[in-house]
Protein backbone atom coordinates (compact mmCIF):
# COMPACT_ATOMS: atom_id res chain seq x y z
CA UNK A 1 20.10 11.91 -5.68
CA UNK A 2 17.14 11.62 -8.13
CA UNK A 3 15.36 14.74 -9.27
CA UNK A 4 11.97 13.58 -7.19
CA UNK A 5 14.02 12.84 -3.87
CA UNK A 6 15.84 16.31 -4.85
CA UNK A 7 12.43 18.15 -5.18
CA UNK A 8 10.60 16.26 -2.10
CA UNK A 9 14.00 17.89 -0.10
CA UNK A 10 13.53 21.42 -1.25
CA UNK A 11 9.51 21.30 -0.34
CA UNK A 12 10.69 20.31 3.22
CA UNK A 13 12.97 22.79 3.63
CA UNK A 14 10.68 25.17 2.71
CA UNK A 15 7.71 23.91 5.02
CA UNK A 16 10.75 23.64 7.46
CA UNK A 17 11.36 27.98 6.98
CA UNK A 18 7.63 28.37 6.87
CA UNK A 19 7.15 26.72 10.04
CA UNK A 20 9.83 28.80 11.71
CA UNK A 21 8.74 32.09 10.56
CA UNK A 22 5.14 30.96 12.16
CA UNK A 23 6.73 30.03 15.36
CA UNK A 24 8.60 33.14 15.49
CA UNK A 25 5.78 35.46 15.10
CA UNK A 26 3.63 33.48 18.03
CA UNK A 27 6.79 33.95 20.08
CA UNK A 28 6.87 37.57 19.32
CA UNK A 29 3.49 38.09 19.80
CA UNK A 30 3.39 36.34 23.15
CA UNK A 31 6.21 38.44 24.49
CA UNK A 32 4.44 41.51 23.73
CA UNK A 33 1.47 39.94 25.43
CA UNK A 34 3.99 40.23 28.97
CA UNK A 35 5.05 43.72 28.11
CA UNK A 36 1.46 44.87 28.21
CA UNK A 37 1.62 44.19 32.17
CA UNK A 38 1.96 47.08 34.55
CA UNK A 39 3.18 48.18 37.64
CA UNK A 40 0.06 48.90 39.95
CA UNK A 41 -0.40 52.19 39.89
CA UNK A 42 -1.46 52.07 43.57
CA UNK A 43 1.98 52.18 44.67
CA UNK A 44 4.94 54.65 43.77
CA UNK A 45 8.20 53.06 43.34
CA UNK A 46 10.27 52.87 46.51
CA UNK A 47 7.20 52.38 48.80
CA UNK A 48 5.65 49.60 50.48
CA UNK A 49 3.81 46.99 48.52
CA UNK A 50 0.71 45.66 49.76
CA UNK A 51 -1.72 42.92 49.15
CA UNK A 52 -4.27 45.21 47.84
CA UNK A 53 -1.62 46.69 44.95
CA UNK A 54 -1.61 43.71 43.92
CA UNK A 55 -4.60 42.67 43.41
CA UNK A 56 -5.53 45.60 41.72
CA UNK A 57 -3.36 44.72 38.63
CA UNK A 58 -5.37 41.10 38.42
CA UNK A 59 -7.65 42.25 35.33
CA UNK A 60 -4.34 42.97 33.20
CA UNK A 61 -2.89 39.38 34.37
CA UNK A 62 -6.36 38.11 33.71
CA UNK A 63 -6.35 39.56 30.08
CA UNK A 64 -3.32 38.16 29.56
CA UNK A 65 -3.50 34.93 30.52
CA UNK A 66 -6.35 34.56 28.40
CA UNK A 67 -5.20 35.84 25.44
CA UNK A 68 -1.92 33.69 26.15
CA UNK A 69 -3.70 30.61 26.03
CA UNK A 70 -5.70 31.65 22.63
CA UNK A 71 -2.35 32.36 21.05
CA UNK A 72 -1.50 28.80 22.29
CA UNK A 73 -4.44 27.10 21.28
CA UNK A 74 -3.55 28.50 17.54
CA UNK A 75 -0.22 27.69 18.03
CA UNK A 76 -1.15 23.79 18.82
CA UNK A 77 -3.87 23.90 16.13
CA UNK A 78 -1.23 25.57 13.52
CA UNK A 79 0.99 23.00 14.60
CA UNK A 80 -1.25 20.11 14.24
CA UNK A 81 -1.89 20.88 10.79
CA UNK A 82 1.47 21.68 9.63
CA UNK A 83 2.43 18.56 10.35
CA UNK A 84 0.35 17.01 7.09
CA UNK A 85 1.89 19.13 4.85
CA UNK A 86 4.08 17.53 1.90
CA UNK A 87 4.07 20.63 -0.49
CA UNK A 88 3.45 24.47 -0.68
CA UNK A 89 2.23 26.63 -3.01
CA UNK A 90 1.86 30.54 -3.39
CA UNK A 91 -1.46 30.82 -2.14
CA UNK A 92 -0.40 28.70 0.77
CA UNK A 93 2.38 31.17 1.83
CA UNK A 94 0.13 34.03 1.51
CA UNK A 95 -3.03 32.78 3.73
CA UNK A 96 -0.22 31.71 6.14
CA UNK A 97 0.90 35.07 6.74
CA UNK A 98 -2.89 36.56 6.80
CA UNK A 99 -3.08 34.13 9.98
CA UNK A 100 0.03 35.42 11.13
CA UNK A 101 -0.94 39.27 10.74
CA UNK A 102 -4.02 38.65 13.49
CA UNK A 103 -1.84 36.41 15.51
CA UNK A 104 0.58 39.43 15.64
CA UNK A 105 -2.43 41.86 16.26
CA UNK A 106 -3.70 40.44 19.07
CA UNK A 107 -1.68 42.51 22.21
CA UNK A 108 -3.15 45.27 20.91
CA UNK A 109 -7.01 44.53 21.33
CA UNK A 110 -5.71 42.57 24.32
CA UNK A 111 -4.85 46.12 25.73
CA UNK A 112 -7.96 47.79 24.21
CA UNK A 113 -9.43 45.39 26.70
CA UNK A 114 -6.97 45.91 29.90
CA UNK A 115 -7.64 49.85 29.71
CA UNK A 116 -11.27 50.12 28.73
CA UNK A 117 -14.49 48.95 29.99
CA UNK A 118 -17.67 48.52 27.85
CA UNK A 119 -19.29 46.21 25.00
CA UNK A 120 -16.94 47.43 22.15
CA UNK A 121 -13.27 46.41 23.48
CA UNK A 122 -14.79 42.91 23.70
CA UNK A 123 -15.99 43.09 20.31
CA UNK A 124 -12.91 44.65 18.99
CA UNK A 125 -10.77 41.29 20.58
CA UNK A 126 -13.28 38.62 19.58
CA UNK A 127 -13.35 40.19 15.88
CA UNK A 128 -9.37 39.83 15.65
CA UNK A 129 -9.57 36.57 17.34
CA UNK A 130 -12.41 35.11 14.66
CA UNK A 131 -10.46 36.22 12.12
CA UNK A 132 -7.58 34.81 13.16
CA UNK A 133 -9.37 31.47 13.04
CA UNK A 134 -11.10 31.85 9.94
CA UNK A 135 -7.69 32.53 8.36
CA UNK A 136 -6.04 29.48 9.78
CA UNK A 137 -9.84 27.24 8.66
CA UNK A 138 -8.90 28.80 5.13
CA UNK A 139 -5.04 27.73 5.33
CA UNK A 140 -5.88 23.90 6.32
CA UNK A 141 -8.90 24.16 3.87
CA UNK A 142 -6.85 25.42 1.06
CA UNK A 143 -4.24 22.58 1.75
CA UNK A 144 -6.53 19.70 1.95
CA UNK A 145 -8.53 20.84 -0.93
CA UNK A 146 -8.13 20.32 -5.00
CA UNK A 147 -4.56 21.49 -4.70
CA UNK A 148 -3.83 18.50 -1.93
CA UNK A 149 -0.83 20.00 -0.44
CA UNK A 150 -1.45 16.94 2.13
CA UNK A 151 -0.09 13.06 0.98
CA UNK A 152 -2.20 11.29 -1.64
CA UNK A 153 -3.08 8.91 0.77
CA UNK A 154 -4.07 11.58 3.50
CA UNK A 155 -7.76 10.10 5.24
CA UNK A 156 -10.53 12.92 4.01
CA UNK A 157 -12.43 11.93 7.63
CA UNK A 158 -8.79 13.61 9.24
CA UNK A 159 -9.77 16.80 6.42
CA UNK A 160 -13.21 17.29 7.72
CA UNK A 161 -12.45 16.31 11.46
CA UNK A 162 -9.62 19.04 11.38
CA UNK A 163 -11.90 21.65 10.03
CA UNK A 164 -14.27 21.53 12.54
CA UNK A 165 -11.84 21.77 14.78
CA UNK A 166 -10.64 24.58 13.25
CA UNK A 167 -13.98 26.47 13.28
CA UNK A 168 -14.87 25.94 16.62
CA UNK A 169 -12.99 29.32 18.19
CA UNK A 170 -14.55 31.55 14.93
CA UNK A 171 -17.91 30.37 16.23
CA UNK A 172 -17.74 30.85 19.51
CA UNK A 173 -16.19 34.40 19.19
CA UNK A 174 -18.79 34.96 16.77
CA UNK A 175 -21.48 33.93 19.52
CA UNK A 176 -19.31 36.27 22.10
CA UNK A 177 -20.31 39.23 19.97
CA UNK A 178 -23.79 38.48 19.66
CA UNK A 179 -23.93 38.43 23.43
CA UNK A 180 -21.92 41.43 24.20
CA UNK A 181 -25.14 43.22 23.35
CA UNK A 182 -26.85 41.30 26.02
CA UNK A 183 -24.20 41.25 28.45
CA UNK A 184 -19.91 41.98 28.37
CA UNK A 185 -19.10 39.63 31.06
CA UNK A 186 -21.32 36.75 29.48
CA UNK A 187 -19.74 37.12 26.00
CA UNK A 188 -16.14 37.65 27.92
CA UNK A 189 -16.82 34.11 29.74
CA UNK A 190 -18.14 32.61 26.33
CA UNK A 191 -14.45 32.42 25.56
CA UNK A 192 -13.56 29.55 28.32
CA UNK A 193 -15.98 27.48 26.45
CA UNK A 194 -13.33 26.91 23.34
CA UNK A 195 -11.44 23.75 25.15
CA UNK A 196 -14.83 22.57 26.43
CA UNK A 197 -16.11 23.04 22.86
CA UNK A 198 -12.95 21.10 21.15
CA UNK A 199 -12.69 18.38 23.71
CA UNK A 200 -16.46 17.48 22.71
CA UNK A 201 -15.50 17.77 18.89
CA UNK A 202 -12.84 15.57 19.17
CA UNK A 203 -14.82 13.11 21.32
CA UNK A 204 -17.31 12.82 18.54
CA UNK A 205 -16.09 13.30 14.81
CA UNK A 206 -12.51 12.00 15.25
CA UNK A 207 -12.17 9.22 13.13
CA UNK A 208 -10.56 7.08 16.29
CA UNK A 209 -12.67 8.16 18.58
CA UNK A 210 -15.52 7.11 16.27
CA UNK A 211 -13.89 3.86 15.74
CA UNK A 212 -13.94 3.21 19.28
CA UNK A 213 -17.37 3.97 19.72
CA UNK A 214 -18.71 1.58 16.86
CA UNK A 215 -16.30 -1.08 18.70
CA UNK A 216 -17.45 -0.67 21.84
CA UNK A 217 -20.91 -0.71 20.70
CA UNK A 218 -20.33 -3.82 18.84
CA UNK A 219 -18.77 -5.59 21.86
CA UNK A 220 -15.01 -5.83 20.93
């Protein structure tokens, strides 16, 4: 084995570890995300469960399915971009696990937000939640920039598509908290707009989608 095939195996072992360790820590953090659920406190153990004990638990199971698909959607996005990695580098590691510490935080403002009412648990989850996209913007931008932790050959339209894509949840958390002053359960709803938000990204700066546009307008 040649020292360059030697080194190119080490670097994907390594990305290989780092991409376990990330999937690990979404795993954990999910988990935690189903501890957070209750019993309804309607009901004592050993009694009758009704309907309406039930229902009364639906804002925890509401919280949590929300936060479960955010985790997700950085999950998917974390995995998207992993997959143009070729090398590593210090700095790399380090903003990784920065996007890893919010990821990790989030059952706990995701309780904040069960338990309390008000403006400021909503500001307290959509603060982690920017962060924890700005921090994964910064990984992607960090690898795609002058250290080009991506292929040689990588397309710079992928860089730039990608990077939108990773902005769009930090922006509309950001625009969450600006409402919150206006209104909770506006800002609250602002956060089903993220897929909406991406889809209509994607439909207009991916590089294929693009293509298919100028063919389509062309007539082939």
């Amino acid at each position: 084995m040649s020292t360059d095939e030697e080194t190119r195996l080490n670097e994907r072992t390594n990305l290989d570890r780092l991409g376990a360790f990330s999937d690990g820590v979404f795993a954990i953090a999910i988990t935690l995300l189903a501890l957070e659920i209750g019993l309804p406190v309607t009901a004592t153990a050993g009694t009758v469960l009704g309907l309406h004990d039930l229902v009364a638990v639906w804002p925890e199971v509401l919280t949590y399915a929300v936060s479960f698909l955010i985790i997700g959607y950085y999950w998917v996005l974390h995995h998207e971009i992993y997959q143009y990695l070729e090398r590593y580098d210090t700095r790399l590691l380090w903003v990784n696990l920065l996007f890893l510490l919010f990821v990790a935080i989030i059952p706990f403002p995701t309780s904040v937000l069960t338990n309390y009412e008000g403006q400021w648990p909503v500001v307290l989850y959509a603060t982690n939640a920017l962060l924890t996209g700005l921090m994964l913007t910064w990984f992607w931008v960090h690898a795609t920039g002058g250290n080009r932790l991506v292929s040689d050959s990588f397309d710079p339209a992928i860089a730039r598509y990608v990077t939108l894509q990773a902005l769009v949840s930090p922006l509309v958390f950001a625009l969450s908290i600006a409402l919150s002053f206006v209104s909770v359960e506006v800002a609250f709803a602002t956060w089903l707009l993220i897929p909406v938000v991406r889809k209509l990204v994607g439909r207009r700066y991916h590089p294929t989608e693009r293509g298919r546009d100028a063919d389509h307008q062309s007539g082939i």
